[in-house]
N, C-alpha and C. Protein backbone atom coordinates (compact mmCIF):
# COMPACT_ATOMS: atom_id res chain seq x y z
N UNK A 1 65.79 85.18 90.13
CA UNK A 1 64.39 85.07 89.75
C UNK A 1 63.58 84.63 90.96
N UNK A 2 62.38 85.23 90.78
CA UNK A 2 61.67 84.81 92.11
C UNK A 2 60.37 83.78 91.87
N UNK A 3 60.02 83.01 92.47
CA UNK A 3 58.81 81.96 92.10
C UNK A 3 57.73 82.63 92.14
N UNK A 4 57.44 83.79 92.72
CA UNK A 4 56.51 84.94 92.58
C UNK A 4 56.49 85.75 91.65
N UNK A 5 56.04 86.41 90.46
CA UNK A 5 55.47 87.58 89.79
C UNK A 5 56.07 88.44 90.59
N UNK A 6 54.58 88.67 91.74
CA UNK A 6 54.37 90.01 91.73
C UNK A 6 54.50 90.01 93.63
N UNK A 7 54.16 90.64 94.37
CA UNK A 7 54.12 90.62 95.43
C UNK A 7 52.73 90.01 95.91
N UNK A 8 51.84 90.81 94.88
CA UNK A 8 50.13 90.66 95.37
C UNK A 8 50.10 88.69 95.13
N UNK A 9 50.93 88.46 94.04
CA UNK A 9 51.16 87.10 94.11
C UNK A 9 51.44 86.27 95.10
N UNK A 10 52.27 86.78 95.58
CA UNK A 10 53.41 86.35 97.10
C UNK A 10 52.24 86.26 98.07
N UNK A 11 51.70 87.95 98.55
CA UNK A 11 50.37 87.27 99.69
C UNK A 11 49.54 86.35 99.42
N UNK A 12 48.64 86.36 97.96
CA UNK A 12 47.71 85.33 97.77
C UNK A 12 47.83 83.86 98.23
N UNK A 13 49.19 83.75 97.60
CA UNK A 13 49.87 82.04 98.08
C UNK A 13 49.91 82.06 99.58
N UNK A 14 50.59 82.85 100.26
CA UNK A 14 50.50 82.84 101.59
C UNK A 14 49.62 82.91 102.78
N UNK A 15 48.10 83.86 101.88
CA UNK A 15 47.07 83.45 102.68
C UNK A 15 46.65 82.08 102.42
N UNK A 16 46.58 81.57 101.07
CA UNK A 16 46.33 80.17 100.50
C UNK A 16 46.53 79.19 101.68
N UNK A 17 48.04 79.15 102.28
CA UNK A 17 48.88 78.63 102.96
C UNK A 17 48.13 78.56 104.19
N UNK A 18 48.40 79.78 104.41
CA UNK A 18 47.61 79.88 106.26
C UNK A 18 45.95 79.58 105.96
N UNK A 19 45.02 79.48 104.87
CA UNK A 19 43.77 79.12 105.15
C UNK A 19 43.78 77.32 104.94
N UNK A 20 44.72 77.01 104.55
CA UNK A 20 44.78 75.80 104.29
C UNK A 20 45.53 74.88 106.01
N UNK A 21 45.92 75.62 106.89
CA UNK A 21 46.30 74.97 108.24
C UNK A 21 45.50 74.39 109.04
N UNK A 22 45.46 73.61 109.75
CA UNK A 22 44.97 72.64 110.85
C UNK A 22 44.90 74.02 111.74
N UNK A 23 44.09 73.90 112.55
CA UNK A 23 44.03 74.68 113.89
C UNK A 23 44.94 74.57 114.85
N UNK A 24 45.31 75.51 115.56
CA UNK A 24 46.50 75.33 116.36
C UNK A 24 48.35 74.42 115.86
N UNK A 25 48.47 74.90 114.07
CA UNK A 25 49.51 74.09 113.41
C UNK A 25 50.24 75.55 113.85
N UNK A 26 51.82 75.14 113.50
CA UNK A 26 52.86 76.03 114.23
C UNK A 26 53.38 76.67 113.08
N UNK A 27 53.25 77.94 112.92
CA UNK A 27 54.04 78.58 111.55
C UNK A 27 55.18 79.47 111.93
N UNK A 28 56.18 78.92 111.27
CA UNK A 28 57.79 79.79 111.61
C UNK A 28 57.79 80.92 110.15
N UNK A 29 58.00 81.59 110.76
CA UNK A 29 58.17 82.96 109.66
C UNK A 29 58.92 83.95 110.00
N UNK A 30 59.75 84.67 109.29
CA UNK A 30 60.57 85.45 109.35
C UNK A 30 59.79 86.76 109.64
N UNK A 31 60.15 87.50 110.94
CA UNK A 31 59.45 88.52 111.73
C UNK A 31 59.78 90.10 111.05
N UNK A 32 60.69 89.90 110.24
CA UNK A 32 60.90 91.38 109.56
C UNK A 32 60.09 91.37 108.42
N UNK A 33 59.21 90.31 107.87
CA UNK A 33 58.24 90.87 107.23
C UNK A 33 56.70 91.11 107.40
N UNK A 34 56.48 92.39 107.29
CA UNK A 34 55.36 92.72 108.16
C UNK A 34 54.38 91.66 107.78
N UNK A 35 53.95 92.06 106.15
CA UNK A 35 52.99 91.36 105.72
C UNK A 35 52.45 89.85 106.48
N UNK A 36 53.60 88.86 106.65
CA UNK A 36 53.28 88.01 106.74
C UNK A 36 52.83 87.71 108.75
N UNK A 37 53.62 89.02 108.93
CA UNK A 37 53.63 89.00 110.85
C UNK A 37 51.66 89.23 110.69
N UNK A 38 51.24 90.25 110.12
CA UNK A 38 50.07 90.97 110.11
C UNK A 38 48.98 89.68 109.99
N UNK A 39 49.70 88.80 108.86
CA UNK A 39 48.77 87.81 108.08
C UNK A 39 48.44 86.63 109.68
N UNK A 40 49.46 86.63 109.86
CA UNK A 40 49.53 85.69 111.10
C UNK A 40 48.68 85.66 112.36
N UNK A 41 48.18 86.99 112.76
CA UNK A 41 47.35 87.44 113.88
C UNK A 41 46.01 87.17 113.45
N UNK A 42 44.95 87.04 114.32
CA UNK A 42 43.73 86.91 114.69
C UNK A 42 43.57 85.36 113.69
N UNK A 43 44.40 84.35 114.01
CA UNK A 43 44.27 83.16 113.53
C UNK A 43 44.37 81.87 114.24
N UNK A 44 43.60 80.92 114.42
CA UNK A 44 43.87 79.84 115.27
C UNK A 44 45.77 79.07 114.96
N UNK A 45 46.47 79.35 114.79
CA UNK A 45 47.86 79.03 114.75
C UNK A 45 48.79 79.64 115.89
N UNK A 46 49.81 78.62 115.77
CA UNK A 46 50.82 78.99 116.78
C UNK A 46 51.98 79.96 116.24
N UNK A 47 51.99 81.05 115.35
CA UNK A 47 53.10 81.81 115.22
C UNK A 47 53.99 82.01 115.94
N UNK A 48 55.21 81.43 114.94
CA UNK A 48 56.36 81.56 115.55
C UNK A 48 57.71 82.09 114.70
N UNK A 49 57.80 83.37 115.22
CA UNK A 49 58.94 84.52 114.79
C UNK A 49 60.27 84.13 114.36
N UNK A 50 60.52 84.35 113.30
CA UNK A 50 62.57 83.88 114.04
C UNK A 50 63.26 85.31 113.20
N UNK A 51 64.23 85.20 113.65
CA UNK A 51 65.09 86.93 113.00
C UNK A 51 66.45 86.23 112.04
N UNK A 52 67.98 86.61 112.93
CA UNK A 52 68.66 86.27 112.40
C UNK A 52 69.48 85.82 113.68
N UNK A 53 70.15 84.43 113.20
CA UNK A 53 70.93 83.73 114.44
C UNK A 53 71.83 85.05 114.30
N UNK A 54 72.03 84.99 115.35
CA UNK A 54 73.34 86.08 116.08
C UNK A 54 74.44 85.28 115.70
N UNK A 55 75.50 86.32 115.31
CA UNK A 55 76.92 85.72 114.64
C UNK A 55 77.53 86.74 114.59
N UNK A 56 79.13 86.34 114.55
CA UNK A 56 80.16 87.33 114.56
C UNK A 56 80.76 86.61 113.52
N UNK A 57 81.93 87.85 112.44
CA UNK A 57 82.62 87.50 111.36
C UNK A 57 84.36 87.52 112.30
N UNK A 58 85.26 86.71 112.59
CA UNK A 58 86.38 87.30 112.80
C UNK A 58 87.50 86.48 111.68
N UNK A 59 88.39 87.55 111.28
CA UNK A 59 88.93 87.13 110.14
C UNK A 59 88.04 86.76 109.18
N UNK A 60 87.57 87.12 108.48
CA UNK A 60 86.80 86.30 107.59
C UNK A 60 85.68 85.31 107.65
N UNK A 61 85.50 84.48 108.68
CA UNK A 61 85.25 83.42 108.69
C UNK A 61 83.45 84.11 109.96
N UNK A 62 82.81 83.65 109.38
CA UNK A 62 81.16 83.41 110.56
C UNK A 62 80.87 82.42 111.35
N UNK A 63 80.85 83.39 112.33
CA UNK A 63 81.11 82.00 113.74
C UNK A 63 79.94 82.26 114.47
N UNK A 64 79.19 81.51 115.06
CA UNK A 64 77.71 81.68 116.02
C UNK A 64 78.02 80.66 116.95
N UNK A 65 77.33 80.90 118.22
CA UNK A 65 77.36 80.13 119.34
C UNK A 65 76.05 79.38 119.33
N UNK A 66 76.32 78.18 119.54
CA UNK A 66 75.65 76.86 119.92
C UNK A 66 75.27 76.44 121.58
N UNK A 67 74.63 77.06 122.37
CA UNK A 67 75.31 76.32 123.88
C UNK A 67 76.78 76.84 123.74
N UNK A 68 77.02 76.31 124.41
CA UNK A 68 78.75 76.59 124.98
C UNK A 68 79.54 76.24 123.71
N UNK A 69 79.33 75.88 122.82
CA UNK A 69 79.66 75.74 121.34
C UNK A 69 79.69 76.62 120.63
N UNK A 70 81.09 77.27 120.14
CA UNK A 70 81.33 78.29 118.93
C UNK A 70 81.66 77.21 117.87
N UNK A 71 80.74 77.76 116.55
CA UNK A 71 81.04 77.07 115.55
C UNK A 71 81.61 78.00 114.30
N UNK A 72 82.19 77.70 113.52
CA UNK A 72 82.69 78.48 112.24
C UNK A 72 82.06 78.09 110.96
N UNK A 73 81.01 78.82 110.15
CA UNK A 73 80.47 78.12 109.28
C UNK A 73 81.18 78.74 108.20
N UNK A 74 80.68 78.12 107.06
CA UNK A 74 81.74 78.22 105.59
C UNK A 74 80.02 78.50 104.85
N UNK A 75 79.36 79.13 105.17
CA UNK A 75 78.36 80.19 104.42
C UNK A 75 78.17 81.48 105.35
N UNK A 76 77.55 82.62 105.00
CA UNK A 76 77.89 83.91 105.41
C UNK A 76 76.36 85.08 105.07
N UNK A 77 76.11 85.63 105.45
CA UNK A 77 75.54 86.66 105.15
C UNK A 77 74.03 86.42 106.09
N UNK A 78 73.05 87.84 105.81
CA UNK A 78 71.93 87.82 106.66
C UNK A 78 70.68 86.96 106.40
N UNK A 79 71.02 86.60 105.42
CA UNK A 79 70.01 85.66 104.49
C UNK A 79 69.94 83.73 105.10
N UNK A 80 71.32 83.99 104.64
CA UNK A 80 71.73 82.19 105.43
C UNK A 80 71.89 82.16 107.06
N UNK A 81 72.04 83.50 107.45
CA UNK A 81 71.71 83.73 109.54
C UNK A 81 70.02 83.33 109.50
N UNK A 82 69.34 84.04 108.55
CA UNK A 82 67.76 83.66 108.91
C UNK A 82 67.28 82.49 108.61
N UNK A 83 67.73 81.73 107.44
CA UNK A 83 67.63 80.46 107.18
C UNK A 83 67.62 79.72 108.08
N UNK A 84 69.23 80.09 109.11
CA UNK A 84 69.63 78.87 110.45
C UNK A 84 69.14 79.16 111.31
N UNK A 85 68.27 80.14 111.59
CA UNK A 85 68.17 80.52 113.04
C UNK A 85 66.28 79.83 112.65
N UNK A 86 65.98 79.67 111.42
CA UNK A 86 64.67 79.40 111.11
C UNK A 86 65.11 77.44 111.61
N UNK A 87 66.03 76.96 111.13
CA UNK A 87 65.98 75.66 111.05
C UNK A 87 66.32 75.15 112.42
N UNK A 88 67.45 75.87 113.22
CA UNK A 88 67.50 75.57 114.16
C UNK A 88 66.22 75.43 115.40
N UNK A 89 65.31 76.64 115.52
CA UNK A 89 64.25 76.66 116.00
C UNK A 89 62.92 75.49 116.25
N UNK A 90 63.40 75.02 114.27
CA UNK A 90 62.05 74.09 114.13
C UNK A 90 63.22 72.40 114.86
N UNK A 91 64.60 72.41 114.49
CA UNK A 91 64.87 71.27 115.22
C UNK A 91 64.78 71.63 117.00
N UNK A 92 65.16 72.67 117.74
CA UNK A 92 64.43 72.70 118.91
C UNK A 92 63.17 72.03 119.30
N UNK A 93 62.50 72.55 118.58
CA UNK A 93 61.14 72.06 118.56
C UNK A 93 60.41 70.73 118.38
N UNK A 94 61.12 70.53 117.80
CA UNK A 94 61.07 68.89 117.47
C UNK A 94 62.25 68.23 118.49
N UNK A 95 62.57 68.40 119.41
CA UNK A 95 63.31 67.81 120.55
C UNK A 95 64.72 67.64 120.15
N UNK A 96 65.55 67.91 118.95
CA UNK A 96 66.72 67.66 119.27
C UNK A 96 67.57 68.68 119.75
N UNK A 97 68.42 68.03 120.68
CA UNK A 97 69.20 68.92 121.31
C UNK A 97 70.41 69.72 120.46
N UNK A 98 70.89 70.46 121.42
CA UNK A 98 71.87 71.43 120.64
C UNK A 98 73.11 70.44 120.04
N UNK A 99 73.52 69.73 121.04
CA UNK A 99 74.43 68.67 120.90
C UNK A 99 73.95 67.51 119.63
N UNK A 100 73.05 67.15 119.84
CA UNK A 100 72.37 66.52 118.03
C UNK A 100 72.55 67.42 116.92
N UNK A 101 72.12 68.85 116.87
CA UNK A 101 72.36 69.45 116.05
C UNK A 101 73.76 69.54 115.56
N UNK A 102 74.33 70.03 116.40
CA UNK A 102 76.06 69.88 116.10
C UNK A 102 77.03 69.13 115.54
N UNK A 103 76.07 67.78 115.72
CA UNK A 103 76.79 66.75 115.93
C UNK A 103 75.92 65.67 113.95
N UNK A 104 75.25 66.67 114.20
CA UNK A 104 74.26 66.43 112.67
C UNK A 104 75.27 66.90 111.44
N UNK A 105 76.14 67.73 111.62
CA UNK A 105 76.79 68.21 110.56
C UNK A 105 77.85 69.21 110.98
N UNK A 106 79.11 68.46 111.28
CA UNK A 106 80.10 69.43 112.37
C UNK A 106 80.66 70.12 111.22
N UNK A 107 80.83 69.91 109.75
CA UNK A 107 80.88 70.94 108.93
C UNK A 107 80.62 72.41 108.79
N UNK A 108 79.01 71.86 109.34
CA UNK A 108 78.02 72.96 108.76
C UNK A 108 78.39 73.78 107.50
């Protein structure tokens, strides 16, 4: 189920969103959807793209590189790559290092 209806639903909230920002606030958004890439331009904000962390499956198992760090995570697919590559970005951004991250949840 989706928290949206309809789609026309989905933009409304999302312009909502972006008319409701501080000037020059930083928005991470997933770049394969146009709508929201489109929504993003000619706006005082810092858009910022993310795709899908790069990862390889061997045996079974999804492994992505960290820095010089291969990790093996125990979730999988293109959905939870865009999720991490979204979260990782915003902890970049916020100064922690790769080694904090890693070290935040050697599970993952």
């Amino acid at each position: 189920m989706n928290v949206f209806p309809t789609l026309e639903s989905y933009h409304e909230a999302f312009r909502g969103f972006l008319d409701r920002l501080p000037h020059q606030a930083r928005v991470y958004y997933a770049q394969d959807d146009p709508f929201v890439s489109e929504m993003t331009n000619n706006r005082e904000i810092e858009a910022m793209p993310y795709g899908v962390f790069e990862h390889e499956i061997l045996g079974g198992t999804c492994r992505i590189s960290i820095g010089q760090n291969s990790v093996d995570l125990k979730i999988f697919g293109r959905h939870n790559m865009a999720n991490l590559q979204a979260a990782y970005l915003v902890l970049r951004d916020l100064g922690v290092s790769d080694k904090g991250i890693l070290g935040s949840n050697p599970e993952l």
